[in-house]
C-alpha atoms as a PDB file:
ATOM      1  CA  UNK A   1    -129.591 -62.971-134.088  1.00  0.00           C
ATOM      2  CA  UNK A   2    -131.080 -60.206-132.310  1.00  0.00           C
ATOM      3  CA  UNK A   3    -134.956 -58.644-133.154  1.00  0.00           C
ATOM      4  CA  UNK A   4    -136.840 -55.750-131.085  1.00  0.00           C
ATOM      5  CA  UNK A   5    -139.476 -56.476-128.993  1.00  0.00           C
ATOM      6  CA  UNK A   6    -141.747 -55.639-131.325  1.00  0.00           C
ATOM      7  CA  UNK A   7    -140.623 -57.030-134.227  1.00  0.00           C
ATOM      8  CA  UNK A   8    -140.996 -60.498-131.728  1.00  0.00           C
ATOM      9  CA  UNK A   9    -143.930 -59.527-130.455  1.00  0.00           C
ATOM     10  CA  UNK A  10    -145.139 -59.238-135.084  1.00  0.00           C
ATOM     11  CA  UNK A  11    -143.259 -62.391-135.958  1.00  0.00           C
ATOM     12  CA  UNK A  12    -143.269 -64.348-133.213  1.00  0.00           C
ATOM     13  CA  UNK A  13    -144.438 -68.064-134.513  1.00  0.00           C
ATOM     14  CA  UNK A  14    -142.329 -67.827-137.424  1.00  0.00           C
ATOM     15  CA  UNK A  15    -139.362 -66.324-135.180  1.00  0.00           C
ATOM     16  CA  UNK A  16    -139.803 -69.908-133.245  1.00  0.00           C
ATOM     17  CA  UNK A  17    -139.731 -72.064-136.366  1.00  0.00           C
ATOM     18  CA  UNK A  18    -136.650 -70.393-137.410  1.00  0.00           C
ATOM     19  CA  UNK A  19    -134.682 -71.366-133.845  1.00  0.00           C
ATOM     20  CA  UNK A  20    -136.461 -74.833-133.725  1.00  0.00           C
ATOM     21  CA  UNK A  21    -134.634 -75.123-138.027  1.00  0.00           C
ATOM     22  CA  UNK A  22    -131.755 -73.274-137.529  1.00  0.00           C
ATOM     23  CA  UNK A  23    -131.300 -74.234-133.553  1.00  0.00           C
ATOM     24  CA  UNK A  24    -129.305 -70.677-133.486  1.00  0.00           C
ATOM     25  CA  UNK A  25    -130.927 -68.763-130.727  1.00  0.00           C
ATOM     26  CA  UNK A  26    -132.649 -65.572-131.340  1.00  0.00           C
ATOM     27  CA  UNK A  27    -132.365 -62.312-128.233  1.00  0.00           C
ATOM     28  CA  UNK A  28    -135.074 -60.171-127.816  1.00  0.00           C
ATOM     29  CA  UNK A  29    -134.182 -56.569-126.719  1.00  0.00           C
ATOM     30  CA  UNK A  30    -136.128 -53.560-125.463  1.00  0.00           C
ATOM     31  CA  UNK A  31    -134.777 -50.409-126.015  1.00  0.00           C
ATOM     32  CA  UNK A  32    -131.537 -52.237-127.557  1.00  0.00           C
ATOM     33  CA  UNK A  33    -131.147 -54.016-123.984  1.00  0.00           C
ATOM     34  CA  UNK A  34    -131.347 -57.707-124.284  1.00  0.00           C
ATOM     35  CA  UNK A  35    -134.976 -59.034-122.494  1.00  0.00           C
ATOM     36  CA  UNK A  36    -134.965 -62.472-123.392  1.00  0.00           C
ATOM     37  CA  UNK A  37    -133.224 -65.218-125.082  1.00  0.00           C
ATOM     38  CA  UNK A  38    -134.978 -67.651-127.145  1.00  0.00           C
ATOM     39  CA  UNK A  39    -133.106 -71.159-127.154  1.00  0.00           C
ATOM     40  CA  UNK A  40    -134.039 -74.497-129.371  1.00  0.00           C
ATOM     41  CA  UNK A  41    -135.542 -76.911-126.561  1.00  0.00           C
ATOM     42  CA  UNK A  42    -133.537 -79.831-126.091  1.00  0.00           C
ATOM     43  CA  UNK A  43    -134.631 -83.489-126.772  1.00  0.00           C
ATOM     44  CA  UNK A  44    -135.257 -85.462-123.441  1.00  0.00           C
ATOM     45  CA  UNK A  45    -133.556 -88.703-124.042  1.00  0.00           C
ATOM     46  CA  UNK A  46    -135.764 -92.009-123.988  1.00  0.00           C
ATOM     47  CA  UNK A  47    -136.669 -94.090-120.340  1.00  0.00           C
ATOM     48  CA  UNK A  48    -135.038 -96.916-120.090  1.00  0.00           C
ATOM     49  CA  UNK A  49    -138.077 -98.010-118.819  1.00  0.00           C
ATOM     50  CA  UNK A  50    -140.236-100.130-121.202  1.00  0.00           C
ATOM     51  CA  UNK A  51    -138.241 -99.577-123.889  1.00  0.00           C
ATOM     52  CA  UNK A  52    -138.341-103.408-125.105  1.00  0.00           C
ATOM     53  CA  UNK A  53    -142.243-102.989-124.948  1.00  0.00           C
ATOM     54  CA  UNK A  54    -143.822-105.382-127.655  1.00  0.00           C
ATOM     55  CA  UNK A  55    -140.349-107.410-128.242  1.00  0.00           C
ATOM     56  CA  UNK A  56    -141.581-110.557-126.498  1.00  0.00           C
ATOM     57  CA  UNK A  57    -144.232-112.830-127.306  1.00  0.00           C
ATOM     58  CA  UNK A  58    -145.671-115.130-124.526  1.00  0.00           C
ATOM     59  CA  UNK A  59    -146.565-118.564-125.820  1.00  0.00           C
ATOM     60  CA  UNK A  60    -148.880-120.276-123.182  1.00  0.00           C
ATOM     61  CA  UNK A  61    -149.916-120.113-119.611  1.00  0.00           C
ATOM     62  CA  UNK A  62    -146.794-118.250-117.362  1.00  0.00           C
ATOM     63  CA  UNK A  63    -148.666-118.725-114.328  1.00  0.00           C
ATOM     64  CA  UNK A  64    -149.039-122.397-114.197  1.00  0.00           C
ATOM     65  CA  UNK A  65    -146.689-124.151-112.051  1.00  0.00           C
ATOM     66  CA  UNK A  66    -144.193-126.095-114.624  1.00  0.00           C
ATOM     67  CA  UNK A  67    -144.907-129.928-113.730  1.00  0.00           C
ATOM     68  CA  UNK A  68    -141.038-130.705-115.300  1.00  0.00           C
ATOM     69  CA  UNK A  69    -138.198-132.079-113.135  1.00  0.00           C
ATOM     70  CA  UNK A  70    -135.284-130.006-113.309  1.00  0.00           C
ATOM     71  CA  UNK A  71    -131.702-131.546-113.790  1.00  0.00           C
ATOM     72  CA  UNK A  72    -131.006-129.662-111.086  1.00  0.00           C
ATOM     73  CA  UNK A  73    -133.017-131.005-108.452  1.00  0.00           C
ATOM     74  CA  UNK A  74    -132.112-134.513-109.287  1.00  0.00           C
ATOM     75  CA  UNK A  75    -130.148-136.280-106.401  1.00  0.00           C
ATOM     76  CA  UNK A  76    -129.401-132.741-105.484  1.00  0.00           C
ATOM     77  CA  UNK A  77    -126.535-133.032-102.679  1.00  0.00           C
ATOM     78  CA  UNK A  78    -126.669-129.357-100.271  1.00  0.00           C
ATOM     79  CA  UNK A  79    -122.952-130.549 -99.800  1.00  0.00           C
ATOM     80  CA  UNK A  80    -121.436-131.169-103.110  1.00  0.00           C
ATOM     81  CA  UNK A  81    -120.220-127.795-104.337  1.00  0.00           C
ATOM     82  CA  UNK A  82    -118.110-127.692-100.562  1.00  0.00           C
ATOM     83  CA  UNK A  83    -114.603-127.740-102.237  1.00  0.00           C
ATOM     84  CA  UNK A  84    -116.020-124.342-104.009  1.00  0.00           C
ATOM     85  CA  UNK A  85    -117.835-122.364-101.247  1.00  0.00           C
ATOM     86  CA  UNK A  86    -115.961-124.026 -98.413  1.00  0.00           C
ATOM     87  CA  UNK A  87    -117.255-125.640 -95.874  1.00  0.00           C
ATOM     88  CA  UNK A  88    -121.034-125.016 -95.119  1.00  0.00           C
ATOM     89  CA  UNK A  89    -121.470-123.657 -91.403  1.00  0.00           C
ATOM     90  CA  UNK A  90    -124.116-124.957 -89.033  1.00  0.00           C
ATOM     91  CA  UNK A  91    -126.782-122.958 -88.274  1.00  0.00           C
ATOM     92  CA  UNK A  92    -127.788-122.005 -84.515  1.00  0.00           C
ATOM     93  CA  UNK A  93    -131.595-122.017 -83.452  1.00  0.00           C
ATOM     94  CA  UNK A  94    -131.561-118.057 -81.599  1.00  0.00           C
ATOM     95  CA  UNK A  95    -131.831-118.432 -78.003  1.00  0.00           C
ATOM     96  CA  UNK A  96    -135.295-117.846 -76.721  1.00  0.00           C
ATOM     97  CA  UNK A  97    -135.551-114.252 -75.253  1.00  0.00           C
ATOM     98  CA  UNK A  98    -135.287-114.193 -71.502  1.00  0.00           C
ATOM     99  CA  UNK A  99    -138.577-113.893 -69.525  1.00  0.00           C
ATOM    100  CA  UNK A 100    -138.989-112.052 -66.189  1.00  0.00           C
ATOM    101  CA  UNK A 101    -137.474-108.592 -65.584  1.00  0.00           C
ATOM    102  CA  UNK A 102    -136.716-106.289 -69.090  1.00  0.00           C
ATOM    103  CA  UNK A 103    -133.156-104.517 -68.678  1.00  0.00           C
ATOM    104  CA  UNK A 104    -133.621-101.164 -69.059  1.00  0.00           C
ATOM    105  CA  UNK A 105    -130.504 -98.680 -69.973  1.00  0.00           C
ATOM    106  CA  UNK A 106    -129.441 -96.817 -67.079  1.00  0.00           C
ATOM    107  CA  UNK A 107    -129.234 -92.623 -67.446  1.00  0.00           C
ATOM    108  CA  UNK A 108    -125.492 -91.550 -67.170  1.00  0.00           C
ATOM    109  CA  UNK A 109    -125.533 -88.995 -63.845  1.00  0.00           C
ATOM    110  CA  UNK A 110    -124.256 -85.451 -64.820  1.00  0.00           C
ATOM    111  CA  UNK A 111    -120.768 -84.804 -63.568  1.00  0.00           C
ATOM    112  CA  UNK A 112    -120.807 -82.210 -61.302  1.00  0.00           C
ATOM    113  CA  UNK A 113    -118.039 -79.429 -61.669  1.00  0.00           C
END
């Protein structure tokens, strides 16, 4: 649909309700030249972020330390799940650096030519 400058510039809120109903855009001209287009804005879709707000309802105190014994931790053996991960490697202890003189890099001489 195309209106005059003019005519916009008469009807203009009801002009907008029409493209935000119809979602057909409207052009504006001047002179018969197109100016302006007038386009339906476009929904922004949802954050994922917080979108499960007020879903979950704490029951008691989440901060407290949990006094229960896990199954887990019972006779827990480091080694027992070797024939899955392979064998576990030993760690090193990192040599202590090396006191005295710091090495410092050495500048590369310019080739002369």
């Amino acid at each position: 649909m195309e209106v005059s400058a003019a005519e916009f510039k008469a009807k203009c809120l009801k002009l907008m309700d029409e493209v935000t109903k119809t979602r057909e855009p409207i052009i504006v001209t001047k002179r018969g030249k197109p100016l302006v287009k007038i386009l339906p804005a476009e929904e922004q879709p949802k954050s994922l972020f917080g979108y499960m707000r007020g879903t979950v309802e704490i029951l008691g105190d989440i901060v407290k330390p949990v006094e229960v014994e896990w199954n887990a931790m019972k006779d827990a053996d480091p080694y027992e799940d070797r024939d899955l991960y392979g064998p576990v490697a030993a760690v090193r202890p990192r040599k202590p650096a090396a006191t005295g003189k710091k090495r410092v890099a050495k500048k590369a001489k310019p080739k002369a030519g």
